[in-house]
N, C-alpha and C. Protein backbone atom coordinates (compact mmCIF):
# COMPACT_ATOMS: atom_id res chain seq x y z
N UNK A 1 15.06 -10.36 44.54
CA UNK A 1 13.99 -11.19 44.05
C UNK A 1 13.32 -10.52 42.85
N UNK A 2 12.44 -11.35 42.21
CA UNK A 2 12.40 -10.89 41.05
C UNK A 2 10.67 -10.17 40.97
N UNK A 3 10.66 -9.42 40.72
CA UNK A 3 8.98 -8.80 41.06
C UNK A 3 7.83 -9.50 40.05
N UNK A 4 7.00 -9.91 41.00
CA UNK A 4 6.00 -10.62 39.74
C UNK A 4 5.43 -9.80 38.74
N UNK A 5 5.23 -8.31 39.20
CA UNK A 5 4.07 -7.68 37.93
C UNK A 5 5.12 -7.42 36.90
N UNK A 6 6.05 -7.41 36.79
CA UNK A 6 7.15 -7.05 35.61
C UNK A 6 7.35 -8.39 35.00
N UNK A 7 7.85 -9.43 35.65
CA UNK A 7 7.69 -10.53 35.02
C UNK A 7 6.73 -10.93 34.22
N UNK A 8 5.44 -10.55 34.52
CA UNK A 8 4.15 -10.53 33.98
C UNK A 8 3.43 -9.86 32.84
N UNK A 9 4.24 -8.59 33.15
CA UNK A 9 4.40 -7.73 32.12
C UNK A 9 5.09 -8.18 30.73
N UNK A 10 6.17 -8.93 30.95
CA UNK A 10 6.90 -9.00 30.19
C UNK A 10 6.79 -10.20 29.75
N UNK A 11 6.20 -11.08 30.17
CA UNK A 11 5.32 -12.33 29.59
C UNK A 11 4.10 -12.16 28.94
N UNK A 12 3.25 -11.08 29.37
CA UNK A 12 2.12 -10.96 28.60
C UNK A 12 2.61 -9.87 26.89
N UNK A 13 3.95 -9.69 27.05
CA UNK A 13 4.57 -9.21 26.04
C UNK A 13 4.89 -9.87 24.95
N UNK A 14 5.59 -10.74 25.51
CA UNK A 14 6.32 -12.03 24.96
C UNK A 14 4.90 -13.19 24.05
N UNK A 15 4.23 -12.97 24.70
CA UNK A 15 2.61 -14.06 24.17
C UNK A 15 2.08 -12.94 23.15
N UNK A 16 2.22 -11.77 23.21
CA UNK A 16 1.81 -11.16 22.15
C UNK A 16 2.38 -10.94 20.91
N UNK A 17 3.88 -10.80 21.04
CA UNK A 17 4.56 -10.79 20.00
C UNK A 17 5.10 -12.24 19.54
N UNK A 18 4.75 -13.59 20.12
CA UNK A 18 4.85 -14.59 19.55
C UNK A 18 3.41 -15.07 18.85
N UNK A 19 2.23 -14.30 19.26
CA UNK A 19 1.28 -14.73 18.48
C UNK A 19 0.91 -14.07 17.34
N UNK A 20 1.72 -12.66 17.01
CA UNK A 20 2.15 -11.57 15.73
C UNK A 20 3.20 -12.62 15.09
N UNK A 21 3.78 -13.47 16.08
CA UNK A 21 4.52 -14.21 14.55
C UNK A 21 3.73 -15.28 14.78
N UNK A 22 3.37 -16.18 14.76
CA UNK A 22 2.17 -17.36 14.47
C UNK A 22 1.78 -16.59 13.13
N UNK A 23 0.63 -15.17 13.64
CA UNK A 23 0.05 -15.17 12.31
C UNK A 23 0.89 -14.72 11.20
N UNK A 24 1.83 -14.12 11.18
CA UNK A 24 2.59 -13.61 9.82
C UNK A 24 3.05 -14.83 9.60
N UNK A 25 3.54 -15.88 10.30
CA UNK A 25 3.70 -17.11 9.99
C UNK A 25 2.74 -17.85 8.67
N UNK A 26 1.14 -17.56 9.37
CA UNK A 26 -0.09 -18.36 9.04
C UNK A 26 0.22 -17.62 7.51
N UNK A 27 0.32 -16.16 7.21
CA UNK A 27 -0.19 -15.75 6.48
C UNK A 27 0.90 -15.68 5.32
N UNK A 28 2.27 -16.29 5.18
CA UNK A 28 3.10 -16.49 4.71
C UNK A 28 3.16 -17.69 3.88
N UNK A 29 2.51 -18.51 4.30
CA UNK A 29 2.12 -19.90 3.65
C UNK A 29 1.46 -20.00 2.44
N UNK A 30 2.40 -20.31 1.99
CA UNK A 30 1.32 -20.73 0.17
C UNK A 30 0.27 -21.59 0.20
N UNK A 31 -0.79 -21.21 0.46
CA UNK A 31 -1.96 -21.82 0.61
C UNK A 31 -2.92 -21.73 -0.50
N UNK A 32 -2.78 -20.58 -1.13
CA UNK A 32 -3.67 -20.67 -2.52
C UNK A 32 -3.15 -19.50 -3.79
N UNK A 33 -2.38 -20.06 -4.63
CA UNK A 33 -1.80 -19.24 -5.73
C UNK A 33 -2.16 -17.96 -7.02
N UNK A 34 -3.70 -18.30 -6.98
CA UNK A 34 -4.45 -17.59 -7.37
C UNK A 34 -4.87 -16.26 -6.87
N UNK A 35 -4.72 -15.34 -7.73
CA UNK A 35 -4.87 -13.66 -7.07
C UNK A 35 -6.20 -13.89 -6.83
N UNK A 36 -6.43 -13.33 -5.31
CA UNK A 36 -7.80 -12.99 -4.82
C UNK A 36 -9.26 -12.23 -5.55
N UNK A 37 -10.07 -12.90 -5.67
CA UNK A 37 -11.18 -11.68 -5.72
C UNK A 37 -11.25 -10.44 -4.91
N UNK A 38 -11.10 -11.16 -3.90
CA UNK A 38 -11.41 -10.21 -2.33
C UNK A 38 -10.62 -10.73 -1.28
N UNK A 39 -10.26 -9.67 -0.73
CA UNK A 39 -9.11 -9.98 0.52
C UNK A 39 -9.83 -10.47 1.94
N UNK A 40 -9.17 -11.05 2.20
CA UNK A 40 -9.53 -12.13 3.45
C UNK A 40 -9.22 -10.87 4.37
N UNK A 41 -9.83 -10.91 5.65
CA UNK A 41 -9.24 -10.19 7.00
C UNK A 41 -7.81 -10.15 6.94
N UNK A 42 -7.07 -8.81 7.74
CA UNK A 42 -5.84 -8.63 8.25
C UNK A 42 -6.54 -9.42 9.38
N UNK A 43 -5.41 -10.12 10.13
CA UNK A 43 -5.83 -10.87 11.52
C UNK A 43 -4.61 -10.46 12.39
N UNK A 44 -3.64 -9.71 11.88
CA UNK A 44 -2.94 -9.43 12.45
C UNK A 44 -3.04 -7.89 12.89
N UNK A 45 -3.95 -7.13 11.94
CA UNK A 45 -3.63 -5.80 12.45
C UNK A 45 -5.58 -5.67 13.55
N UNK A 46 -6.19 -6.88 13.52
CA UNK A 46 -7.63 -7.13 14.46
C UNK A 46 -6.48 -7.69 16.00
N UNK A 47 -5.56 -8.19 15.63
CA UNK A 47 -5.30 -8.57 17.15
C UNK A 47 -4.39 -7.37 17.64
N UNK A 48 -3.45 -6.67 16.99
CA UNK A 48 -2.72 -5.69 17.09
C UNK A 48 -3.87 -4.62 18.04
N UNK A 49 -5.18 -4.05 17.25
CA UNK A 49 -5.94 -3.09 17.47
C UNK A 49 -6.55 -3.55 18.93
N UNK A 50 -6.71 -5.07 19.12
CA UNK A 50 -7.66 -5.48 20.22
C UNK A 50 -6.61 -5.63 21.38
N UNK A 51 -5.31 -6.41 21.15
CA UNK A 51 -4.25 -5.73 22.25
C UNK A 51 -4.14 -4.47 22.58
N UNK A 52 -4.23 -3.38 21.53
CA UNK A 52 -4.08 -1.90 22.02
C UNK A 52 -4.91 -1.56 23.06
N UNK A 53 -6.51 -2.06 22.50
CA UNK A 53 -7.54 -1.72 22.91
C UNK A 53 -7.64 -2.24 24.48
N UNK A 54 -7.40 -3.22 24.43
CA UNK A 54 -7.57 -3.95 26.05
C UNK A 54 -6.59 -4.12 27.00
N UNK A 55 -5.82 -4.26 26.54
CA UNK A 55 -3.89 -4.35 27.43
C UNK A 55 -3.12 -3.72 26.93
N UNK A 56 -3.41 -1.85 26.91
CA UNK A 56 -2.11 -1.58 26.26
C UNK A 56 -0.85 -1.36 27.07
N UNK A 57 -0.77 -2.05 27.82
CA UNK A 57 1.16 -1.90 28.37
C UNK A 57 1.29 -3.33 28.15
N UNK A 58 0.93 -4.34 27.23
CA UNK A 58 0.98 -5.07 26.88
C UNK A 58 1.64 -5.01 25.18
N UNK A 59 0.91 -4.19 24.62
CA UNK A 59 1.34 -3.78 23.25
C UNK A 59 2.08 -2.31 23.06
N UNK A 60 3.34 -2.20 23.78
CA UNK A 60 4.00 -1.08 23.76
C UNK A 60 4.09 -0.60 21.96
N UNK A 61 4.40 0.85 21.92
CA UNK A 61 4.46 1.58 20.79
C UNK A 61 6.16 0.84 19.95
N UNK A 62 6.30 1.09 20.96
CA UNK A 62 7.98 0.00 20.01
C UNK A 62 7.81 -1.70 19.78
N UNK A 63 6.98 -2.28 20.25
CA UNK A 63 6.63 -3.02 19.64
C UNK A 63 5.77 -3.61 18.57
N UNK A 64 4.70 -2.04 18.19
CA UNK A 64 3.90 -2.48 17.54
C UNK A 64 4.54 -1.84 16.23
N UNK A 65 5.59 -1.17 16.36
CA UNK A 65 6.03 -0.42 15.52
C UNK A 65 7.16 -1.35 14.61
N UNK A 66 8.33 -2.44 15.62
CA UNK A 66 8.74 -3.70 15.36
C UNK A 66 7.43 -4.74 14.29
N UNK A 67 6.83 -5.01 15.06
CA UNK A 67 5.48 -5.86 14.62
C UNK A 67 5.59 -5.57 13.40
N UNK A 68 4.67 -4.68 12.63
CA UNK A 68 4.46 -4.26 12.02
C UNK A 68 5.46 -3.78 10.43
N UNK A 69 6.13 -3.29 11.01
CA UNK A 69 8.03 -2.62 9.86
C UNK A 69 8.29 -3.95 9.44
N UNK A 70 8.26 -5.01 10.41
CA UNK A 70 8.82 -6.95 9.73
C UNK A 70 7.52 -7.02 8.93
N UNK A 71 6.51 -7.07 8.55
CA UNK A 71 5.76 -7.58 8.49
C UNK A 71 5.36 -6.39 6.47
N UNK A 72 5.68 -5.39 6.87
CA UNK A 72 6.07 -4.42 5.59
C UNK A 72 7.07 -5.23 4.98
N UNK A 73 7.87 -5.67 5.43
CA UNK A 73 9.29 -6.38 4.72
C UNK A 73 9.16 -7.75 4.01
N UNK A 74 8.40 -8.20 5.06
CA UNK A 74 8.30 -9.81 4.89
C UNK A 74 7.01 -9.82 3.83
N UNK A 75 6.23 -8.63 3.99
CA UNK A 75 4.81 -9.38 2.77
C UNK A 75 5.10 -7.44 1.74
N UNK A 76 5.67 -7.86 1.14
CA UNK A 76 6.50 -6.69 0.47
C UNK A 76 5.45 -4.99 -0.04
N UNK A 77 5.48 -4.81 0.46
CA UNK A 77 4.92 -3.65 1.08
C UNK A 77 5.96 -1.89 1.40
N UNK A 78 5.60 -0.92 1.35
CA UNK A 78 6.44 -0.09 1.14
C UNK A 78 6.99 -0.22 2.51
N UNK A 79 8.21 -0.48 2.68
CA UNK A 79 8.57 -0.19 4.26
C UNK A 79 8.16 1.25 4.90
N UNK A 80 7.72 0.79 6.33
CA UNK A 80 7.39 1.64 6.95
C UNK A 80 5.92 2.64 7.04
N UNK A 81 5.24 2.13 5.75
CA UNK A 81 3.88 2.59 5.55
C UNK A 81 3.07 2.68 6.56
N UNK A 82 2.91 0.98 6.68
CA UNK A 82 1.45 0.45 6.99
C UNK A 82 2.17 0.53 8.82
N UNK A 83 3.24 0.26 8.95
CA UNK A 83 3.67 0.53 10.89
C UNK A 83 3.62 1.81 10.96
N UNK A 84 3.78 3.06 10.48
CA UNK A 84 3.36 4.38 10.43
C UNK A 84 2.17 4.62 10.86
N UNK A 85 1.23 4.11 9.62
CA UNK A 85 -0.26 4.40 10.36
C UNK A 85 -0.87 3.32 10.95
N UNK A 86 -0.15 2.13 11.40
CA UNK A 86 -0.72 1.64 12.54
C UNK A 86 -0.44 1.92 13.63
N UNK A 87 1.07 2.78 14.06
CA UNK A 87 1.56 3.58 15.11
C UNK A 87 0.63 4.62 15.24
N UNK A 88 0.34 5.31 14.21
CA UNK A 88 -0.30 6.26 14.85
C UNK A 88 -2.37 6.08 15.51
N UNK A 89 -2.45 4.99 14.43
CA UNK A 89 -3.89 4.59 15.15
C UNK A 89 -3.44 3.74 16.21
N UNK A 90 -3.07 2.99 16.80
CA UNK A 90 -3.15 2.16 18.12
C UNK A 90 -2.51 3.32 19.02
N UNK A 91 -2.15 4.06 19.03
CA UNK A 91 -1.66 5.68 19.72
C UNK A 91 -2.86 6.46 19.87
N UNK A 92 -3.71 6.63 18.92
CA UNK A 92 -4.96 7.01 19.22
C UNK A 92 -5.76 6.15 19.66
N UNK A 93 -5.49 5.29 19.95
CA UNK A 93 -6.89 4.34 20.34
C UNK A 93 -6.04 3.87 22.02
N UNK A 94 -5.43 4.25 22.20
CA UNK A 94 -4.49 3.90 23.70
C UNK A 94 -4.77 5.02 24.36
N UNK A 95 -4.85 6.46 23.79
CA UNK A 95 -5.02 7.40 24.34
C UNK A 95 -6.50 7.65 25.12
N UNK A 96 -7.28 7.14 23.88
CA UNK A 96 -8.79 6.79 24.42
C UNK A 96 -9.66 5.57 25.30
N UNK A 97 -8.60 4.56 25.37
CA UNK A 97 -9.11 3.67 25.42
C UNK A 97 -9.98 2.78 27.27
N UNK A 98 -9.64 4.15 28.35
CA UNK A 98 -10.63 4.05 29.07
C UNK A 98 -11.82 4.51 29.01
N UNK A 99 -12.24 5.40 27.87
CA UNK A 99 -13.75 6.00 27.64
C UNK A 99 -13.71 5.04 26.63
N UNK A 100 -13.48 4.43 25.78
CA UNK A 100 -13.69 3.20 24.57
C UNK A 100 -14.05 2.16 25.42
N UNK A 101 -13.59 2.16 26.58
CA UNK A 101 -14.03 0.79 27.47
C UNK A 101 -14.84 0.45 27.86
N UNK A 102 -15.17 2.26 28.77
CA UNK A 102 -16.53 2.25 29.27
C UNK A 102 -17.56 2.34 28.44
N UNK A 103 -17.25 2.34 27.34
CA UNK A 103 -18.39 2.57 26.13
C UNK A 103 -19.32 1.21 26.34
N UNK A 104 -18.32 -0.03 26.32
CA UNK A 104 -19.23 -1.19 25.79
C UNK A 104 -18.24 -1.60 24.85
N UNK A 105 -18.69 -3.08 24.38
CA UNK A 105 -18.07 -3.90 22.89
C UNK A 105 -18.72 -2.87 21.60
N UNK A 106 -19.40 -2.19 21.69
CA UNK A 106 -20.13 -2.35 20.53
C UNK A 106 -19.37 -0.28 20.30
N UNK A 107 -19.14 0.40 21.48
CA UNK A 107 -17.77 1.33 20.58
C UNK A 107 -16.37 1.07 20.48
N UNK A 108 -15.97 -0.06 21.54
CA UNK A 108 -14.87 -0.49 20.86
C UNK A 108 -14.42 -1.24 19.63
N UNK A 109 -15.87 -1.69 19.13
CA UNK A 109 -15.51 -2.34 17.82
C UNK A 109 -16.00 -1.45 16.69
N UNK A 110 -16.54 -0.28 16.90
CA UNK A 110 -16.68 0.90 16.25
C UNK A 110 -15.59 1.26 15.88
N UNK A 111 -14.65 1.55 16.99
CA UNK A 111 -13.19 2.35 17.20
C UNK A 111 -12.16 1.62 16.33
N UNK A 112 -12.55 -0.21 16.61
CA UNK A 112 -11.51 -0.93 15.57
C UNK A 112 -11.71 -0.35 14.46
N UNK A 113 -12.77 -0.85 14.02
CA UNK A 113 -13.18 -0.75 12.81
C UNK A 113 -13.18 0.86 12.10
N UNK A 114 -13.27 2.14 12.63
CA UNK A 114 -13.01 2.92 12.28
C UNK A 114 -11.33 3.11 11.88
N UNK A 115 -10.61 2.42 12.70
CA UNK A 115 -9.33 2.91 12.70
C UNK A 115 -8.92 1.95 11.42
N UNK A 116 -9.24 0.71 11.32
CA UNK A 116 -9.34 -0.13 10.06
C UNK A 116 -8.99 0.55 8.65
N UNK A 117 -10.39 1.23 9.10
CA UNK A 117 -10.68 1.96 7.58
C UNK A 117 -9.69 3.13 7.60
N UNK A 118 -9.95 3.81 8.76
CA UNK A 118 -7.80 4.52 8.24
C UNK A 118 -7.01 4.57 8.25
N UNK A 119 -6.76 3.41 8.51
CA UNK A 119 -5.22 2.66 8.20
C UNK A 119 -5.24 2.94 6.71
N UNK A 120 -6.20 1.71 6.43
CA UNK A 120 -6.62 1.19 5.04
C UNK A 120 -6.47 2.50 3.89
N UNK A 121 -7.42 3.37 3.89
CA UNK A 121 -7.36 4.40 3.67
C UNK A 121 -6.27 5.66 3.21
N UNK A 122 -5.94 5.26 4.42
CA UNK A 122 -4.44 6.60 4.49
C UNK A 122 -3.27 5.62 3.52
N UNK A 123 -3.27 4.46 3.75
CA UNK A 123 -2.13 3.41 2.91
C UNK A 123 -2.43 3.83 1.40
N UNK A 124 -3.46 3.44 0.92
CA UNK A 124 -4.11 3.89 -0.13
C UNK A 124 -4.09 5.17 -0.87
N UNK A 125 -4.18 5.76 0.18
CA UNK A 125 -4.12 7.73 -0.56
C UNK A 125 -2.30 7.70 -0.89
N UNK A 126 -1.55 7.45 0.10
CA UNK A 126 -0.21 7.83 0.08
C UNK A 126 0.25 7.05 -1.28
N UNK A 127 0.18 5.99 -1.45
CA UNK A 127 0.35 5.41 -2.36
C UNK A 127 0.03 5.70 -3.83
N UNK A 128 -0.99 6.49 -4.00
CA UNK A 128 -1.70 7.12 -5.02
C UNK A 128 -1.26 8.56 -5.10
N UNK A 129 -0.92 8.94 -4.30
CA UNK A 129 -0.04 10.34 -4.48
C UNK A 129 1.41 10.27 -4.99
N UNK A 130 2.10 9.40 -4.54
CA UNK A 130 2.95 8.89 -4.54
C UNK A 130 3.84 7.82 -6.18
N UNK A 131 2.78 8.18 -6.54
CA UNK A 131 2.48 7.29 -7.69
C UNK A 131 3.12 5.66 -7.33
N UNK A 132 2.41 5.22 -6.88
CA UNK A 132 3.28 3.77 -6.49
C UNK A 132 2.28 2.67 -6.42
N UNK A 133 2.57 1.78 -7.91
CA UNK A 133 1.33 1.09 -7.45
C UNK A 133 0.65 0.56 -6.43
N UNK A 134 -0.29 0.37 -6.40
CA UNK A 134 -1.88 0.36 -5.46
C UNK A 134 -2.47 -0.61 -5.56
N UNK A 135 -3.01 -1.26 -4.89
CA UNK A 135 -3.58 -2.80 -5.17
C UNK A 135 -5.31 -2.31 -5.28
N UNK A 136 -6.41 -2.82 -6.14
CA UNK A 136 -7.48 -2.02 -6.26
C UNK A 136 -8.09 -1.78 -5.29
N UNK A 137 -9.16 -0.57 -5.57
CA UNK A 137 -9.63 -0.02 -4.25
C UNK A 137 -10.56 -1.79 -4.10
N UNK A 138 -11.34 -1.88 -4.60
CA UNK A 138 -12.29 -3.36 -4.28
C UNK A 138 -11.27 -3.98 -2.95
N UNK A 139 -10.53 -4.32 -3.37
CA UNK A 139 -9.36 -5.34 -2.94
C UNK A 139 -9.70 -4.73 -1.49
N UNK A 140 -8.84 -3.44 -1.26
CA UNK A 140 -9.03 -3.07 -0.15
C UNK A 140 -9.93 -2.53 0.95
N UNK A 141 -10.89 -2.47 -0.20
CA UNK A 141 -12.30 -1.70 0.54
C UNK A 141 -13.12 -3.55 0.90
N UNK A 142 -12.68 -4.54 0.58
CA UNK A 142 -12.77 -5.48 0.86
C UNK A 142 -12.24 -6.20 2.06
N UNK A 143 -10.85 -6.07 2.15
CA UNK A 143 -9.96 -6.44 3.77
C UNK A 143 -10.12 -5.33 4.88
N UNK A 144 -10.65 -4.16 4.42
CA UNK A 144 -11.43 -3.15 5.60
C UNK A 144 -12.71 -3.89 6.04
N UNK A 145 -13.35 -4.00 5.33
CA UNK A 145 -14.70 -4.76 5.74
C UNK A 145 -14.56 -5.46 6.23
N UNK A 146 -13.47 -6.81 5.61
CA UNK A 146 -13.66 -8.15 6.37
C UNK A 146 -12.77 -7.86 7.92
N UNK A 147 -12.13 -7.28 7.59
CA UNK A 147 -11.06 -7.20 9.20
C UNK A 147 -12.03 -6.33 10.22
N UNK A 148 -13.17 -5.54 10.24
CA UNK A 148 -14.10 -4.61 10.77
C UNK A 148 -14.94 -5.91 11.33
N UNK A 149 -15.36 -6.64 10.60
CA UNK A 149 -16.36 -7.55 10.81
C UNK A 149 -16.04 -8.57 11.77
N UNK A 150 -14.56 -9.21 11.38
CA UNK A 150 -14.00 -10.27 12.15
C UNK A 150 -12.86 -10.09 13.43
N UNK A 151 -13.36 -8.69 13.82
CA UNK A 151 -13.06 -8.45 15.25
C UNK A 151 -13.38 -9.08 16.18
N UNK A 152 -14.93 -9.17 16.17
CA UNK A 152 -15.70 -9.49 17.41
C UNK A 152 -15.47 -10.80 17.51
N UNK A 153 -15.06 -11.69 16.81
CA UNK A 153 -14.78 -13.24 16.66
C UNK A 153 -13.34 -13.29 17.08
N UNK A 154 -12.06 -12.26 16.97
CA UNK A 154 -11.09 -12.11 17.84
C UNK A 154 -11.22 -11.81 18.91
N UNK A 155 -12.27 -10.78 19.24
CA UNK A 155 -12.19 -10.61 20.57
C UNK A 155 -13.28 -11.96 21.50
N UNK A 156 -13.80 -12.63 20.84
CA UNK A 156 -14.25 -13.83 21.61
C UNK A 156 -13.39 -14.47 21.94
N UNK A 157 -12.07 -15.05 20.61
CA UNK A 157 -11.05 -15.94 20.84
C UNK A 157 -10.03 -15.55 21.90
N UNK A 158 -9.80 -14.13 21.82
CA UNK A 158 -8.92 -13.63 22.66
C UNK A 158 -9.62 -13.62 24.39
N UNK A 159 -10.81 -13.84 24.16
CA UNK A 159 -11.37 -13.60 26.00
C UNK A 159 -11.45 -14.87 26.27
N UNK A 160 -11.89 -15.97 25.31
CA UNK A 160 -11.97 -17.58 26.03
C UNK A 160 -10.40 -18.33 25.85
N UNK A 161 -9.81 -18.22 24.83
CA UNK A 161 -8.60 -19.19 24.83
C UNK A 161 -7.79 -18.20 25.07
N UNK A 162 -7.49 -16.79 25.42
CA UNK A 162 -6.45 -16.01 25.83
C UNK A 162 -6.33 -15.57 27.27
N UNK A 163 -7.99 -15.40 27.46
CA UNK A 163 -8.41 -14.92 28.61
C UNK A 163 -7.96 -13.36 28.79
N UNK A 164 -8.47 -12.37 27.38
CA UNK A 164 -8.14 -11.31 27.53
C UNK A 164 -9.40 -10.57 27.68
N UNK A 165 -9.86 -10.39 28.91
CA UNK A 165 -11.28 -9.68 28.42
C UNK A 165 -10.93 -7.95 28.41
N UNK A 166 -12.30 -7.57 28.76
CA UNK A 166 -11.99 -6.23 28.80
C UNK A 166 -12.03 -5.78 30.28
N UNK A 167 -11.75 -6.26 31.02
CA UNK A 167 -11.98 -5.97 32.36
C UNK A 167 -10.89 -6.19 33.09
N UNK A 168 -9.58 -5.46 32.74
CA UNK A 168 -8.30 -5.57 33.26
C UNK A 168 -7.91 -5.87 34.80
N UNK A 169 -9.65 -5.10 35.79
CA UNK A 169 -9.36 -5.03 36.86
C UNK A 169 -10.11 -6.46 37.26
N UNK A 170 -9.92 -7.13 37.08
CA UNK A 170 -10.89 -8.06 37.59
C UNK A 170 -10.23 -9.32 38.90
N UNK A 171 -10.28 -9.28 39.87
CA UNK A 171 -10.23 -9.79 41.19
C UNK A 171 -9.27 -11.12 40.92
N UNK A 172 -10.80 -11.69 39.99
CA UNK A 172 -9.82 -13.35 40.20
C UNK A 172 -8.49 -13.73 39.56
N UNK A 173 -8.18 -12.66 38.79
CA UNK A 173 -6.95 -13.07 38.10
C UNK A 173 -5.91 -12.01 38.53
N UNK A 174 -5.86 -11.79 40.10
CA UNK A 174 -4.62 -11.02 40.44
C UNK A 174 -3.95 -12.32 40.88
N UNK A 175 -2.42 -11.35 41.12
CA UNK A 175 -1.54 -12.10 41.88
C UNK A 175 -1.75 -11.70 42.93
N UNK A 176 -1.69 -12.70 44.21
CA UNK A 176 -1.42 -11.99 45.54
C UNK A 176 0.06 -12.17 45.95
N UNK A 177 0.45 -10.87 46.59
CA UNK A 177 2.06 -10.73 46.51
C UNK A 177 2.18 -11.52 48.05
């Protein structure tokens, strides 16, 4: 027979990496041709960080590492950059993330948002060492901000229409075997 928590596992897998393609989907769409003033939120690396943060055997390291490497490819980007240091921040933030819990919303969205900015950051330096063009700092000191900010509005969406809160242990939503 087939064990429910693995099945479960592997469904709450499957909903995560089909909603990493929704948005690279969303964000693939020619929707407006004109180079930005200012960069809109990553929404993909706010749900990436908030899966880490709240279900991480949900967002395994090989998948966020998959996630991520397509997503270098597909929005042309140095391969392997930006899944580098998002491997290594959702690795740090998995490692921490029962004292991030017990913190409250307000250090786990510290923790996003810190890790945001070094993603952001570290992409930026390497690139500039590297001599390889760089998209301006504005630009990016812009999609740090906005993706910092528009966490807490993922993590609403993700607790009412996902039903991901932060409270993994919570009664009413076991299975009984």
């Amino acid at each position: 027979m087939a064990n429910p928590r693995q099945a479960r596992l592997w469904l709450g897998r499957a909903g995560f990496a089909g909603l990493a393609m929704g948005l690279i989907f969303l964000r693939l769409l020619p929707l407006d041709t004109l180079p930005p003033r200012w960069a809109g939120p990553d929404l993909l690396l706010a749900v990436v960080l908030l899966w880490t943060l709240r279900r991480p055997a949900l967002a395994p390291v090989w998948l966020v590492a998959a996630i991520m490497l397509l997503t270098d490819f597909l929005f042309q980007r140095p391969p392997g950059l930006m899944a580098a240091l998002t491997v290594i921040a959702t690795e740090m933030l998995r490692r921490r993330h029962h004292r991030l819990r017990a913190g409250g919303f307000a250090v786990e969205w510290g923790a996003a948002g810190l890790a945001v900015a070094g993603i952001l950051a570290a992409a930026q330096l390497v690139l500039l060492v590297t001599m390889v063009p760089a998209p301006p700092a504005a630009l990016v000191t812009s999609q740090a901000i906005a993706t910092a900010l528009v966490y807490p509005v993922v993590a609403v969406a993700a607790r009412w229409l996902l039903r991901l809160d932060r409270n993994p242990t919570d009664t009413r939503r076991r299975i009984s075997a």
